[in-house]
C-alpha atoms as a PDB file:
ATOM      1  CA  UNK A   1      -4.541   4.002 -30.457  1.00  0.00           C
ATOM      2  CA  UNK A   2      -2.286   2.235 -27.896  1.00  0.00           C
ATOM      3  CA  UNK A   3       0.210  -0.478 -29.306  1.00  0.00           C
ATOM      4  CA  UNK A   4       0.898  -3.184 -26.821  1.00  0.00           C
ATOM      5  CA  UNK A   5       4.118  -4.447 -26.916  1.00  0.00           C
ATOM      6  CA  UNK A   6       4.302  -8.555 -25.724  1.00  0.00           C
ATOM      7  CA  UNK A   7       7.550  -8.772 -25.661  1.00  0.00           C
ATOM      8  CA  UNK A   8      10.102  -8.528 -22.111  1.00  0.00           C
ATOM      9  CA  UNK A   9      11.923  -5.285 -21.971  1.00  0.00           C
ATOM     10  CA  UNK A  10      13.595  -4.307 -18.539  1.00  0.00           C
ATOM     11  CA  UNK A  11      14.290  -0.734 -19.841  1.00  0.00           C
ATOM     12  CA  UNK A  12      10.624  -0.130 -21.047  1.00  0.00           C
ATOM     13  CA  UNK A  13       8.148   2.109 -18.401  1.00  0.00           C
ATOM     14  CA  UNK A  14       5.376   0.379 -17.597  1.00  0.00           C
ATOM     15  CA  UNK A  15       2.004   0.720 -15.318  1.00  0.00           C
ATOM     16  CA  UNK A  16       1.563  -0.090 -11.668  1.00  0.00           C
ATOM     17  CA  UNK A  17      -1.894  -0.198 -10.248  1.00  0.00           C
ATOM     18  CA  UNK A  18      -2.471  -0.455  -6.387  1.00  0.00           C
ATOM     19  CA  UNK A  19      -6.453  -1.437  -5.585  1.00  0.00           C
ATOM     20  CA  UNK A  20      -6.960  -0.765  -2.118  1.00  0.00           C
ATOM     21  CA  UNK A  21     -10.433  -0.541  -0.198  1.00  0.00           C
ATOM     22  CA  UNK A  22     -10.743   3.684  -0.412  1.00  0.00           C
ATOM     23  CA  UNK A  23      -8.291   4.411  -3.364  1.00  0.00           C
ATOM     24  CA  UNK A  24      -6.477   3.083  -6.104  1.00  0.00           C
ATOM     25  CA  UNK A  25      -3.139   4.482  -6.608  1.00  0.00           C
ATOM     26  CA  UNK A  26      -1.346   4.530 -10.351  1.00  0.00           C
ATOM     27  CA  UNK A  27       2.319   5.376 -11.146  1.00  0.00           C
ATOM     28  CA  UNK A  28       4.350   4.912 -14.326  1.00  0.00           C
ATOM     29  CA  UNK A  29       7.465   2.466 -13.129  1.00  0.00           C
ATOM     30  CA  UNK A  30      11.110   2.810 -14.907  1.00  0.00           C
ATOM     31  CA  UNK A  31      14.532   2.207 -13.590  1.00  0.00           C
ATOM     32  CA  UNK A  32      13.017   1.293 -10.119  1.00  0.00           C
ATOM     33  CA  UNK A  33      11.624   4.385  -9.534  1.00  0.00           C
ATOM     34  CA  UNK A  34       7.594   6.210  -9.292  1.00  0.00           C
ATOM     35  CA  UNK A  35       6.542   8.511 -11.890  1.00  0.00           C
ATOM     36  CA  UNK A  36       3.769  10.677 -11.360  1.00  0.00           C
ATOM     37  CA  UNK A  37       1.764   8.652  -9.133  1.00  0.00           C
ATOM     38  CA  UNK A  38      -1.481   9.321  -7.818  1.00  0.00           C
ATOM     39  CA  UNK A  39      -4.315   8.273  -6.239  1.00  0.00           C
ATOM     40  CA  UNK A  40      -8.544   8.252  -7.239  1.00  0.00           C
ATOM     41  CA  UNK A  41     -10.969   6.605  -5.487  1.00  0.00           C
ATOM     42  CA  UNK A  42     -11.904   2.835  -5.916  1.00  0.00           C
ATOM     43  CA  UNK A  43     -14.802   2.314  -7.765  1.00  0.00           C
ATOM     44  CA  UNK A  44     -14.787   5.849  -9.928  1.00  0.00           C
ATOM     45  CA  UNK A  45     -14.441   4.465 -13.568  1.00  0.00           C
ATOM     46  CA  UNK A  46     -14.233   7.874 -14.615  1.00  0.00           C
ATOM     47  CA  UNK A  47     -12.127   9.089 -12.731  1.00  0.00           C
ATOM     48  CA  UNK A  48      -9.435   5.683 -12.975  1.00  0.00           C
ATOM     49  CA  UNK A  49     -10.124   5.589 -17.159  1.00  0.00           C
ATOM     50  CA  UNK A  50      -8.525   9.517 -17.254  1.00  0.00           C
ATOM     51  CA  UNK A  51      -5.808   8.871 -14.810  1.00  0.00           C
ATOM     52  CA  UNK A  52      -4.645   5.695 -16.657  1.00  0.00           C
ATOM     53  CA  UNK A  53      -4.814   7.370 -20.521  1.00  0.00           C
ATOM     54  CA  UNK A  54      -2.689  10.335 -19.016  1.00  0.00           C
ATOM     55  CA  UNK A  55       0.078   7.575 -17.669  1.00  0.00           C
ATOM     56  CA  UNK A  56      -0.408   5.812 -21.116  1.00  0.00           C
ATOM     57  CA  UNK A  57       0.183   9.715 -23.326  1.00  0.00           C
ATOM     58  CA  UNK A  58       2.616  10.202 -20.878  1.00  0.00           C
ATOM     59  CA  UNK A  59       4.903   6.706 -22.514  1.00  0.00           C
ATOM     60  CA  UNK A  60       6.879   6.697 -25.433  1.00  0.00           C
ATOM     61  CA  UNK A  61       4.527   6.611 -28.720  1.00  0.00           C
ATOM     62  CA  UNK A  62       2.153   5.098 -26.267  1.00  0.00           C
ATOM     63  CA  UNK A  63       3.678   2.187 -26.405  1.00  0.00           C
ATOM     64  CA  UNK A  64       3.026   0.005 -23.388  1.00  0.00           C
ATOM     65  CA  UNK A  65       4.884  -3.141 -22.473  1.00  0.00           C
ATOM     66  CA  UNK A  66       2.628  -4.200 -19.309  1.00  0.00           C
ATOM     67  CA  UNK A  67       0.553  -2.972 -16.532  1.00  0.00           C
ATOM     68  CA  UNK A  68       1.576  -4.949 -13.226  1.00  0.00           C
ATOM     69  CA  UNK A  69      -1.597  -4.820 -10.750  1.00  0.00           C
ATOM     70  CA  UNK A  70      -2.539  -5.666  -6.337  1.00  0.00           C
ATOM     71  CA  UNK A  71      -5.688  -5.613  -4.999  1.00  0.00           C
ATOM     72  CA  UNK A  72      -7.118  -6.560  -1.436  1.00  0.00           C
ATOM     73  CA  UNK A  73     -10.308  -6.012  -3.182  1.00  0.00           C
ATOM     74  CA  UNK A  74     -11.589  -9.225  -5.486  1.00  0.00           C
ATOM     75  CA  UNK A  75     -14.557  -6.947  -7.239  1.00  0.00           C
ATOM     76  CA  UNK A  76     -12.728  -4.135  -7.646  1.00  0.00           C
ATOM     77  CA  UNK A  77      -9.538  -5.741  -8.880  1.00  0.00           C
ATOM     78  CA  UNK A  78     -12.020  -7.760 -11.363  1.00  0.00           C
ATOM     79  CA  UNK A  79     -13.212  -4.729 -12.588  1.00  0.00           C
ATOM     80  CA  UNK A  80      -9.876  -2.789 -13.169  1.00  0.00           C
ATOM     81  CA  UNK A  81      -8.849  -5.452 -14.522  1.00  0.00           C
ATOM     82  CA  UNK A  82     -11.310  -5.510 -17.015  1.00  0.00           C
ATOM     83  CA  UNK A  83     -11.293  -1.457 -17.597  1.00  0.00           C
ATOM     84  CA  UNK A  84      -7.213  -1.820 -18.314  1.00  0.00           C
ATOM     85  CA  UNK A  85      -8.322  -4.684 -20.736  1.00  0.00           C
ATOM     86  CA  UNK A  86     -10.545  -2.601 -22.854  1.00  0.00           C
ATOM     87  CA  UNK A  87      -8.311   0.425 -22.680  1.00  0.00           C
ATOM     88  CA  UNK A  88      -4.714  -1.211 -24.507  1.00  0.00           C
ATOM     89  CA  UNK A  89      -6.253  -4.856 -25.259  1.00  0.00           C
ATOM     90  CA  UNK A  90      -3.941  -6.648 -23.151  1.00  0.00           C
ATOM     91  CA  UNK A  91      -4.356  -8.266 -19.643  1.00  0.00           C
ATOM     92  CA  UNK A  92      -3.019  -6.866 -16.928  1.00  0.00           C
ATOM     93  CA  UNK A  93      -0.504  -8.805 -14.808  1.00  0.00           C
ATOM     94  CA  UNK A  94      -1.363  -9.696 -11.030  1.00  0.00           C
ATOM     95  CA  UNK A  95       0.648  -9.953  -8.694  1.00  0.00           C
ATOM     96  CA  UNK A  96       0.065 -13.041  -6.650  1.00  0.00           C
ATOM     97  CA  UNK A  97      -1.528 -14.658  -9.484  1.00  0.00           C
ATOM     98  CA  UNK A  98      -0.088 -14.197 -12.665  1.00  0.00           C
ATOM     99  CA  UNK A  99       3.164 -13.157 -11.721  1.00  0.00           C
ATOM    100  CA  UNK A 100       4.779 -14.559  -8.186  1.00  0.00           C
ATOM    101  CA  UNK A 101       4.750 -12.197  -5.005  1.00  0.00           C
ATOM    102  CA  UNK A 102       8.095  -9.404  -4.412  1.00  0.00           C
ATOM    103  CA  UNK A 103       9.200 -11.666  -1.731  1.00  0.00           C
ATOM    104  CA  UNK A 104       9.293 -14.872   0.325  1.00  0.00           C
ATOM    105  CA  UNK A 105       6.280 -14.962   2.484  1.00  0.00           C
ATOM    106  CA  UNK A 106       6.676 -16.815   5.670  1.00  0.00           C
ATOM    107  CA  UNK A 107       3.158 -17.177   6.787  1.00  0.00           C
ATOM    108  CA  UNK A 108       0.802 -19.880   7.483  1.00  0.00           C
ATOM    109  CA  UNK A 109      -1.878 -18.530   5.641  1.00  0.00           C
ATOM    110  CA  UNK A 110       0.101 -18.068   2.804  1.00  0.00           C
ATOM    111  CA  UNK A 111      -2.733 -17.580   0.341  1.00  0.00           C
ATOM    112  CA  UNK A 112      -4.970 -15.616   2.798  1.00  0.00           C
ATOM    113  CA  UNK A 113      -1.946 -12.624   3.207  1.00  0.00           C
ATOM    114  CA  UNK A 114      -2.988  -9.352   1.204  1.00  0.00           C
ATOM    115  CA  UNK A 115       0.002  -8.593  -1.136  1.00  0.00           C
ATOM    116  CA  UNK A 116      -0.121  -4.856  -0.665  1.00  0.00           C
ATOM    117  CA  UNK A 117       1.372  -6.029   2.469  1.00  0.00           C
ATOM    118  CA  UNK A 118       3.977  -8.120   0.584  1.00  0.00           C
ATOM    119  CA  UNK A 119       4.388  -5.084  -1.713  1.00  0.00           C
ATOM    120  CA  UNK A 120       4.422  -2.681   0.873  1.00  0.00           C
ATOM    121  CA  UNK A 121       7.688  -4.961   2.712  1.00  0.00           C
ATOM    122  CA  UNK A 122       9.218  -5.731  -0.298  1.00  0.00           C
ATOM    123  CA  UNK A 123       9.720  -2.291  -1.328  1.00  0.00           C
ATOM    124  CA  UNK A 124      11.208  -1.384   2.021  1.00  0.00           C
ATOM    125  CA  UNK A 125      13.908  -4.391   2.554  1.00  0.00           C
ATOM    126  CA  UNK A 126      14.531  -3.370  -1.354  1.00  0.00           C
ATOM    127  CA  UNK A 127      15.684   0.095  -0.230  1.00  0.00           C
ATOM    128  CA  UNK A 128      16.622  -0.783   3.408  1.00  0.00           C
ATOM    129  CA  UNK A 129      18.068  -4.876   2.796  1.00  0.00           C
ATOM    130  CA  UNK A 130      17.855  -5.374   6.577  1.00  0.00           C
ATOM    131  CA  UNK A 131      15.438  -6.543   8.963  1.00  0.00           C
ATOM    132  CA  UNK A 132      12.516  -3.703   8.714  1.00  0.00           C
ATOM    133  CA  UNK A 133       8.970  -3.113  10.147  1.00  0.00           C
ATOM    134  CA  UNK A 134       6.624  -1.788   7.543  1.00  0.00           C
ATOM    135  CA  UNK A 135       3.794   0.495   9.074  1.00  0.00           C
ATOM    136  CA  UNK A 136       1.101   1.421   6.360  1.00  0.00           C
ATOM    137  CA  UNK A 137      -1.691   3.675   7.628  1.00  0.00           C
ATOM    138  CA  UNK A 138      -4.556   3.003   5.356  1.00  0.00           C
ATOM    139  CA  UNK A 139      -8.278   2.232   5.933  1.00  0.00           C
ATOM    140  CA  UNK A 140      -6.848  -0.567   8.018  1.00  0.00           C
ATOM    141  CA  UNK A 141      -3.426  -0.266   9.619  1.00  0.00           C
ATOM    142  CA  UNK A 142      -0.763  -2.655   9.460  1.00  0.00           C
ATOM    143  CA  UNK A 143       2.190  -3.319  11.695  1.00  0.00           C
ATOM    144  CA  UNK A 144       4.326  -6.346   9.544  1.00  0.00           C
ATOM    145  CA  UNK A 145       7.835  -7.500  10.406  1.00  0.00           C
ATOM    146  CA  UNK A 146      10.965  -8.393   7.659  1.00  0.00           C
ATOM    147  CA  UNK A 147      13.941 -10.240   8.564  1.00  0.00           C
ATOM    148  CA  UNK A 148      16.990  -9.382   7.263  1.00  0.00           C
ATOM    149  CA  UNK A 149      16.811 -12.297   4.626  1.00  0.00           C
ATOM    150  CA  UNK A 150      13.944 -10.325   3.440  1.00  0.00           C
ATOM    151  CA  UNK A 151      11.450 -13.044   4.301  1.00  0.00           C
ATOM    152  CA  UNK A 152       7.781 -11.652   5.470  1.00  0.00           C
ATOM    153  CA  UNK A 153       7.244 -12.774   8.502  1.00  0.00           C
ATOM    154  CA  UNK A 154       4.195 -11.427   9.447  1.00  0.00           C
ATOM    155  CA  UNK A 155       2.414  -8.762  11.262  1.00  0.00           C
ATOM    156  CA  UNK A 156      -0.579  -6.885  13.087  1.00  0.00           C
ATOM    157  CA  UNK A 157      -3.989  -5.709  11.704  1.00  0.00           C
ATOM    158  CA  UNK A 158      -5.457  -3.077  13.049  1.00  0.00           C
ATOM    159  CA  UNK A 159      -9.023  -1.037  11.968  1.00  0.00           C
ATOM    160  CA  UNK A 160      -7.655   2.794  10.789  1.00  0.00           C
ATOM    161  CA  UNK A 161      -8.626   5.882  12.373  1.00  0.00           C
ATOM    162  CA  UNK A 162     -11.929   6.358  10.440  1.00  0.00           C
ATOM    163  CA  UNK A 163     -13.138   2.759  10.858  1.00  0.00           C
ATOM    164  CA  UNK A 164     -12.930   3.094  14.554  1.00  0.00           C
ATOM    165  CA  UNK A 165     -14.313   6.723  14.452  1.00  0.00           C
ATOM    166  CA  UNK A 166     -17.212   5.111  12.089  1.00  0.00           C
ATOM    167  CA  UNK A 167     -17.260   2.041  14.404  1.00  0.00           C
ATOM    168  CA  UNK A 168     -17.829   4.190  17.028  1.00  0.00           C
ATOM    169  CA  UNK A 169     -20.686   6.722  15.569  1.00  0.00           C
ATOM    170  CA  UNK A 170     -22.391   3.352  14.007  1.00  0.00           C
ATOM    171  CA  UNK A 171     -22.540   1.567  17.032  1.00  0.00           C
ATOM    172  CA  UNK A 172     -23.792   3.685  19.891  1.00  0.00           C
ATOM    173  CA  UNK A 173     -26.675   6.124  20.246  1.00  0.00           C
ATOM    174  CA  UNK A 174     -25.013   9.333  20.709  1.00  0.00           C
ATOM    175  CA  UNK A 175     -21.898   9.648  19.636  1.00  0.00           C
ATOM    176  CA  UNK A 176     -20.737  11.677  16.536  1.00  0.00           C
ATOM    177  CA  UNK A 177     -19.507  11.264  13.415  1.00  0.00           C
ATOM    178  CA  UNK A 178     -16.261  13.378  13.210  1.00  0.00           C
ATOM    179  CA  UNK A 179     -13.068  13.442  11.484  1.00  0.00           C
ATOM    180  CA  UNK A 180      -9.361  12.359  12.999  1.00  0.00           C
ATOM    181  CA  UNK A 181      -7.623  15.230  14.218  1.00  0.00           C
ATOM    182  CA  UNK A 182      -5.170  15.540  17.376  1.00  0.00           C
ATOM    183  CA  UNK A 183      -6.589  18.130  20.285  1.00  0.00           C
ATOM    184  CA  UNK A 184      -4.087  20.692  21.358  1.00  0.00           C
ATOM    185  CA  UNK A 185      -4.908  19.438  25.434  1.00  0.00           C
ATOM    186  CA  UNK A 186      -3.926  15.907  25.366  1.00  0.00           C
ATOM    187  CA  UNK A 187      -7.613  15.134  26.657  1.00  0.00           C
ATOM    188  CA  UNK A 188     -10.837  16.015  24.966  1.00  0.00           C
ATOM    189  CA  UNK A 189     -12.580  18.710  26.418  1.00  0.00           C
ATOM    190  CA  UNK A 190     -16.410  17.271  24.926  1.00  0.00           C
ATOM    191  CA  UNK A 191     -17.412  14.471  22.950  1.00  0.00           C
ATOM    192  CA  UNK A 192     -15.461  14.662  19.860  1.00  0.00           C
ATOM    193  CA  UNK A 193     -12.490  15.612  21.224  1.00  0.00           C
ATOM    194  CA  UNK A 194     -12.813  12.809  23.227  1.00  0.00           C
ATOM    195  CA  UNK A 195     -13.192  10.444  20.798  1.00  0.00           C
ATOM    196  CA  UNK A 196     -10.694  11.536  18.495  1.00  0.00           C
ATOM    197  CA  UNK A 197      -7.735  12.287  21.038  1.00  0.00           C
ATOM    198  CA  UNK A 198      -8.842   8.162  22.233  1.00  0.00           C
ATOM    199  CA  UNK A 199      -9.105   6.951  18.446  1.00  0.00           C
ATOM    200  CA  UNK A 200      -6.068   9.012  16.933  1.00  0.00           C
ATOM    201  CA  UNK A 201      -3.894   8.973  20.172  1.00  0.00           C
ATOM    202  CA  UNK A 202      -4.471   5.466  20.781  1.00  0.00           C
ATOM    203  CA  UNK A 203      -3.771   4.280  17.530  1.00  0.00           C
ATOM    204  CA  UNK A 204      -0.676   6.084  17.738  1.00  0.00           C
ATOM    205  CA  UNK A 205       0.413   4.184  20.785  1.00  0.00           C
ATOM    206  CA  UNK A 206      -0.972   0.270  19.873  1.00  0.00           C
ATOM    207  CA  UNK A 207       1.454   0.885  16.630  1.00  0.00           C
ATOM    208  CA  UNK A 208       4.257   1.603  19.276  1.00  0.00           C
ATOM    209  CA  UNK A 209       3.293  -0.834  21.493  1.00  0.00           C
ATOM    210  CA  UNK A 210       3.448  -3.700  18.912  1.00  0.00           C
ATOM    211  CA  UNK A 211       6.418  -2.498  16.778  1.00  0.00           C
ATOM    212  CA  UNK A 212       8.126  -2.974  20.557  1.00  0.00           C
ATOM    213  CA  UNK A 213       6.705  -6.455  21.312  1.00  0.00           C
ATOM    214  CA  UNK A 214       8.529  -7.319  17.961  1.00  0.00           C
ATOM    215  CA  UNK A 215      11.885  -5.217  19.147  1.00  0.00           C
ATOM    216  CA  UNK A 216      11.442  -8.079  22.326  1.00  0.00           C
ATOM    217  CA  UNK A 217      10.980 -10.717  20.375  1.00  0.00           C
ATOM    218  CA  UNK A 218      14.065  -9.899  17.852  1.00  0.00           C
ATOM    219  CA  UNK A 219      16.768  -8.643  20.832  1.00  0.00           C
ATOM    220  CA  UNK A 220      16.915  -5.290  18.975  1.00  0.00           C
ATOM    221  CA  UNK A 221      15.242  -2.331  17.391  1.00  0.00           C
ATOM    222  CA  UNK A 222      15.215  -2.896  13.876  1.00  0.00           C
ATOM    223  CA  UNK A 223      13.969   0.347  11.174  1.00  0.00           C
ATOM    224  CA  UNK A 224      10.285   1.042  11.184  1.00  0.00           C
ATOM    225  CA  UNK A 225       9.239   2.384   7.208  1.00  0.00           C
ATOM    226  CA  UNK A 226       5.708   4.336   7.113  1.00  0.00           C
ATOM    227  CA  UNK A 227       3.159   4.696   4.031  1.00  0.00           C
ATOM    228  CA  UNK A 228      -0.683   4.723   3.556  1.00  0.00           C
ATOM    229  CA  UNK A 229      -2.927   7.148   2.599  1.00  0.00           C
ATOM    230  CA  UNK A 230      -2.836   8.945   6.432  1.00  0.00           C
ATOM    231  CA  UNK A 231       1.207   9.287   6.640  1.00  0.00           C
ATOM    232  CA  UNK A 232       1.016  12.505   6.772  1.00  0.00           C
ATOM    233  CA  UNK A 233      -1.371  12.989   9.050  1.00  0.00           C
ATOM    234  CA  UNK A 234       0.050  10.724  11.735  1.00  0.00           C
ATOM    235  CA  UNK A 235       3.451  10.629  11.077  1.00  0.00           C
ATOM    236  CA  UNK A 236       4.195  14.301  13.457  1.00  0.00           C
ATOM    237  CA  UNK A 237       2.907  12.190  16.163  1.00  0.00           C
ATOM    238  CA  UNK A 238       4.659   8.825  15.848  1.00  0.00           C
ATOM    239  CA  UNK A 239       8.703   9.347  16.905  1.00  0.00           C
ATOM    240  CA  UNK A 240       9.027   5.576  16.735  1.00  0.00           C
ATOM    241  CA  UNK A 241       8.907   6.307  12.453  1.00  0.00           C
ATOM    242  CA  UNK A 242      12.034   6.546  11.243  1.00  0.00           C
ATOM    243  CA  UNK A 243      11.221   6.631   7.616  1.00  0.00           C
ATOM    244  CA  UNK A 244       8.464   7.862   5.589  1.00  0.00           C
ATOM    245  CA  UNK A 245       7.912   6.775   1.687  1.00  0.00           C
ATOM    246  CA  UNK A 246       4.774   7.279   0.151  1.00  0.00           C
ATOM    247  CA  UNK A 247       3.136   4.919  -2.628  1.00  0.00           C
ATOM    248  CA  UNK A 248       5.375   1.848  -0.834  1.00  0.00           C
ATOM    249  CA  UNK A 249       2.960  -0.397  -2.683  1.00  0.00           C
ATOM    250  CA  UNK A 250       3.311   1.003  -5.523  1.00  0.00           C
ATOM    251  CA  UNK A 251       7.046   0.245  -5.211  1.00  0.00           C
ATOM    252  CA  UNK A 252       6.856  -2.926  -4.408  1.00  0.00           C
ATOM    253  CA  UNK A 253       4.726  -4.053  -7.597  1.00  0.00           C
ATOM    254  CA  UNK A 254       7.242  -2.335  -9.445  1.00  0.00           C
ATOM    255  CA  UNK A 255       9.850  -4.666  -7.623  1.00  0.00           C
ATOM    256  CA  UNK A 256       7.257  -7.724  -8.089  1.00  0.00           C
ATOM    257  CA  UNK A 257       7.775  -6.841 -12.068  1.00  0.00           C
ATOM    258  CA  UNK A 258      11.415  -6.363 -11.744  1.00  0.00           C
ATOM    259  CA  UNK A 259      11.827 -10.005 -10.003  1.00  0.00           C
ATOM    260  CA  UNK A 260       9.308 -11.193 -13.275  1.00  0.00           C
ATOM    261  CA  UNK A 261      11.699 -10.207 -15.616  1.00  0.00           C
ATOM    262  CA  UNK A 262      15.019 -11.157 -13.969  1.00  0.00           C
ATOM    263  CA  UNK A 263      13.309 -15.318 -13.921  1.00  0.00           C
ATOM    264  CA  UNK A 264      12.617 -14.612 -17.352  1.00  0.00           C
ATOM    265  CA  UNK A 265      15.965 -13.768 -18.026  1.00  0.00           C
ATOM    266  CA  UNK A 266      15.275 -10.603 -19.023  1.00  0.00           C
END
């Protein structure tokens, strides 16, 4: 049986939750810093019900003071929500709803602005505190700029590698269906290598393109931070990245916690 524990304790480990449109990722949080984080894919009940009873046999006596969640995904989050619920009788906080957001957002659409992108900057002006461009290669890739007050400023969406390889299959009459890679020539000698040297390539070079439009628009280069789920995959081939820190939304609910506590006076 898990005993959940209402009351504020900075120094307890708690649960982090990231609900993102392929996975979710789940880390134990202590001391501002990751424990054992990992990722399943969103929508496997299963699969998310084992990973979070390890994280919970993993605390001490199983005693759990709170499990901090994001989502860009309303059904999913919904139902996570209600899976954490049933499995240690408390609700989970959200970030953006129940709890405030890591960091100042300076957006028009405040409201509209996903806050795995608010995690995902948070978490690097946290470890950075200076002006920072946050690159997070996921199913959709964004490009978002921090100022050095740590205010979000905003950013670029663009579709991932295997939305516009997808995009591509779905919406013509011949073309493949074929995974991201990087051909040795730097053309494609047939189809697919075509497609993937134009898709993975390319996608390489918008990233650089915009990440300079906002090195124009600030008078200076500032430090570009990568995550997402296809880091390693495209980081070899984007020299622009300076550095690379997996689970950055992860982080940055952790931070979103932190900040919790610290207006609580914890």
């Amino acid at each position: 049986m898990v005993h959940p524990v209402p009351s504020f304790d900075p120094d307890a480990p708690v649960i982090v939750v990231d609900i993102g449109n392929t996975n979710v990722g789940l880390a134990t949080w202590q001391a501002d810093q990751l424990r054992t984080p990992l990722s399943i894919p969103t929508g496997d009940e299963p699969a998310f019900d084992a990973a979070f009873a390890a994280h919970l046999d993993a605390l001490p006596r199983r005693r759990l003071v709170a499990a901090i969640m994001a989502s860009v995904v309303p059904i999913a989050m919904e139902r996570v929500r209600g899976r954490i619920a049933a499995l240690v009788g408390m609700e989970p906080l959200v970030v953006g709803d129940t709890i405030p957001p890591p960091m100042e957002v300076g957006v028009e659409d405040r409201q509209g602005i996903g806050m795995d992108r608010v995690c995902a900057a948070a978490a690097a002006h946290d470890r950075l505190q200076s002006a920072c461009v946050v690159v997070d290669f996921g199913t959709a890739v964004t490009v978002d700029l921090i100022d050095d007050d740590g205010v979000f400023r905003g950013g670029a969406i663009l579709p991932g590698l295997r939305l516009q390889l997808r995009a591509l299959h779905d919406m013509t009459a011949r073309l493949p269906l074929v995974e991201p890679a990087f051909p040795e020539a730097g053309y494609g000698r047939n189809t697919a290598e075509a497609m993937q040297v134009g898709v993975c390539r390319g996608l390489a070079g918008a990233v650089r393109w915009i990440i300079e439009g906002y090195a124009t628009t600030l008078s200076r280069w500032v430090q570009v931070v990568a995550t997402g789920g296809d880091l390693a995959f495209m980081a070899p081939h984007c020299d622009f990245i300076d550095t690379r820190v997996p689970h950055l939304v992860l982080r940055g609910i952790g931070i979103a916690y932190r900040n919790h506590l610290a207006a609580h006076g914890a």
